[in-house]
N, C-alpha and C. Protein backbone atom coordinates (compact mmCIF):
# COMPACT_ATOMS: atom_id res chain seq x y z
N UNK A 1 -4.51 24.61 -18.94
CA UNK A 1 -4.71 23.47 -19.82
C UNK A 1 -3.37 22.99 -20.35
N UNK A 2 -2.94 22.02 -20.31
CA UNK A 2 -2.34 21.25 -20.95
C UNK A 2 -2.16 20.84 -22.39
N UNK A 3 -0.90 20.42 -23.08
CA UNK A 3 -1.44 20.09 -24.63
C UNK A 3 -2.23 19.19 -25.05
N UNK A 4 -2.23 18.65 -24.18
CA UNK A 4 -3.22 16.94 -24.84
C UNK A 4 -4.61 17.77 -24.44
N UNK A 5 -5.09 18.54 -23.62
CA UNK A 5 -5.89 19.24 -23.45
C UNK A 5 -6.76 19.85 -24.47
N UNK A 6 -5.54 20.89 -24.60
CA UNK A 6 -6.07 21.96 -25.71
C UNK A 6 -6.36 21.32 -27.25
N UNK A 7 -5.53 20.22 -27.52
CA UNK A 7 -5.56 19.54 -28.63
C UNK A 7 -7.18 18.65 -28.51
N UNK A 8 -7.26 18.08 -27.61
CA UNK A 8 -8.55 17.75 -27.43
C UNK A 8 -10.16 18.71 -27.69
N UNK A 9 -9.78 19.59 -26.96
CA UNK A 9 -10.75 20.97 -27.25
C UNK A 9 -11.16 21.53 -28.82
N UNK A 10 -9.74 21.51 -29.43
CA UNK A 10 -9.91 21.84 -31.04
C UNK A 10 -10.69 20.15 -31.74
N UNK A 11 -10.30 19.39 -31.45
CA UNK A 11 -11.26 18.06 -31.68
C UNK A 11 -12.68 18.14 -31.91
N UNK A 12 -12.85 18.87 -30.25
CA UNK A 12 -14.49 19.20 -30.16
C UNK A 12 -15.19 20.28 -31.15
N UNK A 13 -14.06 21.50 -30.70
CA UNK A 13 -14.51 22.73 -31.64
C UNK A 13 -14.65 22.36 -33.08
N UNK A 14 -13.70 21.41 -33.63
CA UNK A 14 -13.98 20.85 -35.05
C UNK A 14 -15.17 20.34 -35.24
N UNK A 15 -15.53 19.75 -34.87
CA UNK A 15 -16.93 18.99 -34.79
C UNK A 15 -18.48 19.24 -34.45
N UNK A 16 -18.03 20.34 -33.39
CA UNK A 16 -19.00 21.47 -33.65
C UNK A 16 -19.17 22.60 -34.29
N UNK A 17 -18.27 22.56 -35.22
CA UNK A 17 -18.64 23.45 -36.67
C UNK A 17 -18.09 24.78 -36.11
N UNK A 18 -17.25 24.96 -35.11
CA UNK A 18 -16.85 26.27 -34.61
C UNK A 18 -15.62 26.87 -34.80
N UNK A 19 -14.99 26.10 -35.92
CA UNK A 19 -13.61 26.43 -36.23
C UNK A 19 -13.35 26.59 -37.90
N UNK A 20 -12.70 27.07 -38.15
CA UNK A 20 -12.21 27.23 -39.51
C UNK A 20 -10.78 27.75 -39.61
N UNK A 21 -10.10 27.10 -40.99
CA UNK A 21 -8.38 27.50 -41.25
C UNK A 21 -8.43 27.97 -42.52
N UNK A 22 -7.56 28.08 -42.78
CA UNK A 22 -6.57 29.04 -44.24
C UNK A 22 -6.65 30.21 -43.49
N UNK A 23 -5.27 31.05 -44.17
CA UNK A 23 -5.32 32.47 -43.60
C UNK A 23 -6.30 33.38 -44.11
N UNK A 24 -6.64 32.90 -45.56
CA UNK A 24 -7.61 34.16 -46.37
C UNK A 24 -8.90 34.54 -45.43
N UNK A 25 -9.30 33.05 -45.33
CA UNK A 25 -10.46 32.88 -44.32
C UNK A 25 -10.72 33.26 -42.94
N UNK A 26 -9.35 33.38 -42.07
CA UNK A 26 -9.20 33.90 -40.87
C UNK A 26 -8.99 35.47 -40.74
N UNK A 27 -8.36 35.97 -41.97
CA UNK A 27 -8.03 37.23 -42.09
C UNK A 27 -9.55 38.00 -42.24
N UNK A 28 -10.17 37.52 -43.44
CA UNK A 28 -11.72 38.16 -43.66
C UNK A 28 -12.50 38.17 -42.28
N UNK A 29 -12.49 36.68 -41.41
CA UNK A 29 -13.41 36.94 -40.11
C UNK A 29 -13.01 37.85 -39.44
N UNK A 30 -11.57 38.17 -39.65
CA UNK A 30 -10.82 38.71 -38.49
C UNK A 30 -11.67 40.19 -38.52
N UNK A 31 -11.74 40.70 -39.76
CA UNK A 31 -12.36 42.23 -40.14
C UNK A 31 -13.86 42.43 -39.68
N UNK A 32 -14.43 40.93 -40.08
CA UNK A 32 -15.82 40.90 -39.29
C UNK A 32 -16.28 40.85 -38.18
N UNK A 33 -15.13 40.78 -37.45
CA UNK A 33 -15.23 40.52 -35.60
C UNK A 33 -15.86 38.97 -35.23
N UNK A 34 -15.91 37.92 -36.19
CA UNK A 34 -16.56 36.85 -36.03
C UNK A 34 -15.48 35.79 -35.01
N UNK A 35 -14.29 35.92 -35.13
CA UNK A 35 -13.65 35.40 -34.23
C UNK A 35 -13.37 35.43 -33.12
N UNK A 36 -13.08 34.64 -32.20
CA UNK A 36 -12.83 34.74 -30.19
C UNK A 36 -11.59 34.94 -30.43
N UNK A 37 -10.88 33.96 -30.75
CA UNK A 37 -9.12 33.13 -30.87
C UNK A 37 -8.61 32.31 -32.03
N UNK A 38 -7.67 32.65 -32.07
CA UNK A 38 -6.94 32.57 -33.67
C UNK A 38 -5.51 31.76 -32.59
N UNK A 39 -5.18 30.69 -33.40
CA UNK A 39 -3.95 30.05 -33.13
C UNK A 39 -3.56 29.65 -34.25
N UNK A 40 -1.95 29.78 -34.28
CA UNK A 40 -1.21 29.78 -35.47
C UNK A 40 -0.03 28.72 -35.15
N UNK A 41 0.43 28.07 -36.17
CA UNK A 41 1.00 26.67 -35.94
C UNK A 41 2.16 27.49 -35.43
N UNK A 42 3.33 26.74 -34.64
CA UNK A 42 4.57 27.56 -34.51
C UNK A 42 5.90 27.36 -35.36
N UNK A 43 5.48 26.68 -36.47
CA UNK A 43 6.17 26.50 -37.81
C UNK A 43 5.90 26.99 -38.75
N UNK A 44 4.97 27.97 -38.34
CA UNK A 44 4.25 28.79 -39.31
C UNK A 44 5.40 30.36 -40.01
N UNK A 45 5.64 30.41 -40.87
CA UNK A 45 6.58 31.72 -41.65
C UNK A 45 6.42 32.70 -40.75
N UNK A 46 7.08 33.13 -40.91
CA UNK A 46 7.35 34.46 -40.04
C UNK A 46 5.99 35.78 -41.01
N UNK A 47 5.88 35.79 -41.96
CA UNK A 47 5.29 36.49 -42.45
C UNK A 47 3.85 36.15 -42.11
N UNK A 48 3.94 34.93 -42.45
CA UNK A 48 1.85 34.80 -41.90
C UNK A 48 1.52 34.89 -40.54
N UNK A 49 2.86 34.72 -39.67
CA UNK A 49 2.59 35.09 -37.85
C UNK A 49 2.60 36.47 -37.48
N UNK A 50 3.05 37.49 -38.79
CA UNK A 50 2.82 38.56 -37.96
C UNK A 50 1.95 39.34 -39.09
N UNK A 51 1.44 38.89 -39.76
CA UNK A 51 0.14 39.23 -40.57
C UNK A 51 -0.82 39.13 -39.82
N UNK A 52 -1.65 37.68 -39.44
CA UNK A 52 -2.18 37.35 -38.09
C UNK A 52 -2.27 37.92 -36.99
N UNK A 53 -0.65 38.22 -37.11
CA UNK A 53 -0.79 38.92 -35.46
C UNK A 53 -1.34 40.38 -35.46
N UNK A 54 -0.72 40.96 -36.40
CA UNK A 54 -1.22 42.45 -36.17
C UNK A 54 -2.77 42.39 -36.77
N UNK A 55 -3.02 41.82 -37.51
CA UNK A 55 -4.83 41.51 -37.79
C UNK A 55 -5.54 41.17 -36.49
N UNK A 56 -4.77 40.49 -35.68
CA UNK A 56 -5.58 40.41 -34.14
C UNK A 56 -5.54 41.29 -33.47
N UNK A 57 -4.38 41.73 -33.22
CA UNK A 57 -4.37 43.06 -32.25
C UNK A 57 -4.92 44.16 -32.56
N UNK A 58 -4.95 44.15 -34.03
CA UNK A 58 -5.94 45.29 -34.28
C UNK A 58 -7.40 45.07 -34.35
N UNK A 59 -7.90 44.02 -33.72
CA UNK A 59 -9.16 43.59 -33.76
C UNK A 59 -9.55 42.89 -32.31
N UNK A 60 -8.30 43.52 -31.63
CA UNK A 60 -8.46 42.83 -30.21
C UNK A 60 -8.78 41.32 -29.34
N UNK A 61 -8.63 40.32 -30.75
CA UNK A 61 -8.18 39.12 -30.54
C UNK A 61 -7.07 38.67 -29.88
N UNK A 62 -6.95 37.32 -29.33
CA UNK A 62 -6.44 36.81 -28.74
C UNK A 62 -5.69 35.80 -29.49
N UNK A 63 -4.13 35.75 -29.47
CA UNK A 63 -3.65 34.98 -30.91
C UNK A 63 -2.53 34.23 -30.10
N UNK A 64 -2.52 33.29 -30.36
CA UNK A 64 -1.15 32.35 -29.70
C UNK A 64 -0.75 31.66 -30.68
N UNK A 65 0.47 31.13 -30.61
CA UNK A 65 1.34 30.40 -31.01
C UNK A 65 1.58 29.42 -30.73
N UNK A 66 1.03 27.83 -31.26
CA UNK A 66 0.59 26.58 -30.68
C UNK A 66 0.85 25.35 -31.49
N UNK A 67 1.61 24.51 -31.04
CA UNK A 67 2.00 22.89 -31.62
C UNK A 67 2.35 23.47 -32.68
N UNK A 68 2.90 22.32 -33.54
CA UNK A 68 3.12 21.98 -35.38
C UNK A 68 2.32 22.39 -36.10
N UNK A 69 1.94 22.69 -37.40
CA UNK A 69 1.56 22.46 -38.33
C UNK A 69 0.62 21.17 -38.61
N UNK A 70 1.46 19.81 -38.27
CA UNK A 70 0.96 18.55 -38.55
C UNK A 70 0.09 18.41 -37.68
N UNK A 71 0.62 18.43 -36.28
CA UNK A 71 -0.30 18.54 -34.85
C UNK A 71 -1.62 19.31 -35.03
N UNK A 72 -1.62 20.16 -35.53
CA UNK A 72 -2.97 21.14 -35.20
C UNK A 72 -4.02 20.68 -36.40
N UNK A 73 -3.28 19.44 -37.64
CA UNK A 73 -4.11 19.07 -38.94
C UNK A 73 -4.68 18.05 -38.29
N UNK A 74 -3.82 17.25 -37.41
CA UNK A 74 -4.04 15.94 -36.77
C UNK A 74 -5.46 15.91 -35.46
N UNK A 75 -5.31 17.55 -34.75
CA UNK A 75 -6.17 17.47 -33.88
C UNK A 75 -7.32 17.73 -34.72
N UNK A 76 -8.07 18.39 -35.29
CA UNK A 76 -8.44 18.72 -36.52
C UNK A 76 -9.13 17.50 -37.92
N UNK A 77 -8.13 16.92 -37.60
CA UNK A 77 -8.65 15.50 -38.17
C UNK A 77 -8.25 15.42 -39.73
N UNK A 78 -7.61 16.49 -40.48
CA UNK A 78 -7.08 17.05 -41.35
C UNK A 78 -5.95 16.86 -41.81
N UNK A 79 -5.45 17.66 -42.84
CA UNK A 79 -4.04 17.17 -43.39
C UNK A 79 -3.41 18.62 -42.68
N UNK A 80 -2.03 19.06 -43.06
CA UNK A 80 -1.47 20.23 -42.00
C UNK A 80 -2.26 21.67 -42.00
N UNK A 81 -2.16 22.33 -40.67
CA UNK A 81 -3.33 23.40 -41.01
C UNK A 81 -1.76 24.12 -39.91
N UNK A 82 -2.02 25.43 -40.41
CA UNK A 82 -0.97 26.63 -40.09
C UNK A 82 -1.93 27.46 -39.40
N UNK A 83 -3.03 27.97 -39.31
CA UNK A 83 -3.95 28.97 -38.89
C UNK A 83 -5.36 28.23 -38.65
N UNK A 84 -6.12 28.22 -37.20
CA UNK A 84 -6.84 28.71 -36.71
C UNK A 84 -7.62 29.22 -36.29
N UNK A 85 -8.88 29.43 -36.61
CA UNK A 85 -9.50 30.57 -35.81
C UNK A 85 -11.10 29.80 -35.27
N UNK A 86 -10.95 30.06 -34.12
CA UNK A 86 -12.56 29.63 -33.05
C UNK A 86 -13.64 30.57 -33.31
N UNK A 87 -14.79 30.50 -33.44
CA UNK A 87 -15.41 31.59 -33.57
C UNK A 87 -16.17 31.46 -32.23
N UNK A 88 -17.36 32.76 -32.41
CA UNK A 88 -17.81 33.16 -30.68
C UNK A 88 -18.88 31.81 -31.35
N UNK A 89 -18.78 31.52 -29.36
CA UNK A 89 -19.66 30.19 -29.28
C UNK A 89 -19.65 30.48 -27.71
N UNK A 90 -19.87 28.79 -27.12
CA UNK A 90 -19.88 28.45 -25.43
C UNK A 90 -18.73 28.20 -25.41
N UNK A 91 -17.81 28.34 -26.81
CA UNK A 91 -16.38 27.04 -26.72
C UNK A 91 -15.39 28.14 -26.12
N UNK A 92 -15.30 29.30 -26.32
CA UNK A 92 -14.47 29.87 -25.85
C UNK A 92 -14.66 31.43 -25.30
């Protein structure tokens, strides 16, 4: 996939109610196993990317590092979003 791609996809996932951001919120699913994939803006602090990160790996998520900040508020439809997370669906 491509970026105009993947940016498109989070569009959909927004809209079908299958996504949610802030870290507090991604961190708690993360413990619940409710998440597929977690993407984190790549302007995102160094501290909340590897908070995230080791919250995924220790939960055997799948975590990437993807577009802006602004970009991921914009696909989203939102103002800037830093974190991510898809939950289990058909979407991913």
């Amino acid at each position: 996939m491509n970026k105009d791609q993947i940016i498109n996809f989070l569009g959909l996932a927004m809209r079908a109610g299958k996504v949610k951001t802030g870290e507090s919120v991604i961190l708690n699913d993360l413990k619940k196993n409710k998440l597929k994939f977690v993407i984190v803006a790549s302007d995102a602090s160094e501290n909340t990317t590897k908070v995230i990160k080791n919250k995924c790996d220790s939960n055997r998520v799948p975590m990437r590092i993807f577009a802006s900040r602004v970009e991921l508020g914009q696909a989203l439809g939102k103002s800037e979003r830093v974190n991510i997370g898809i939950y289990r669906s058909r979407f991913c």
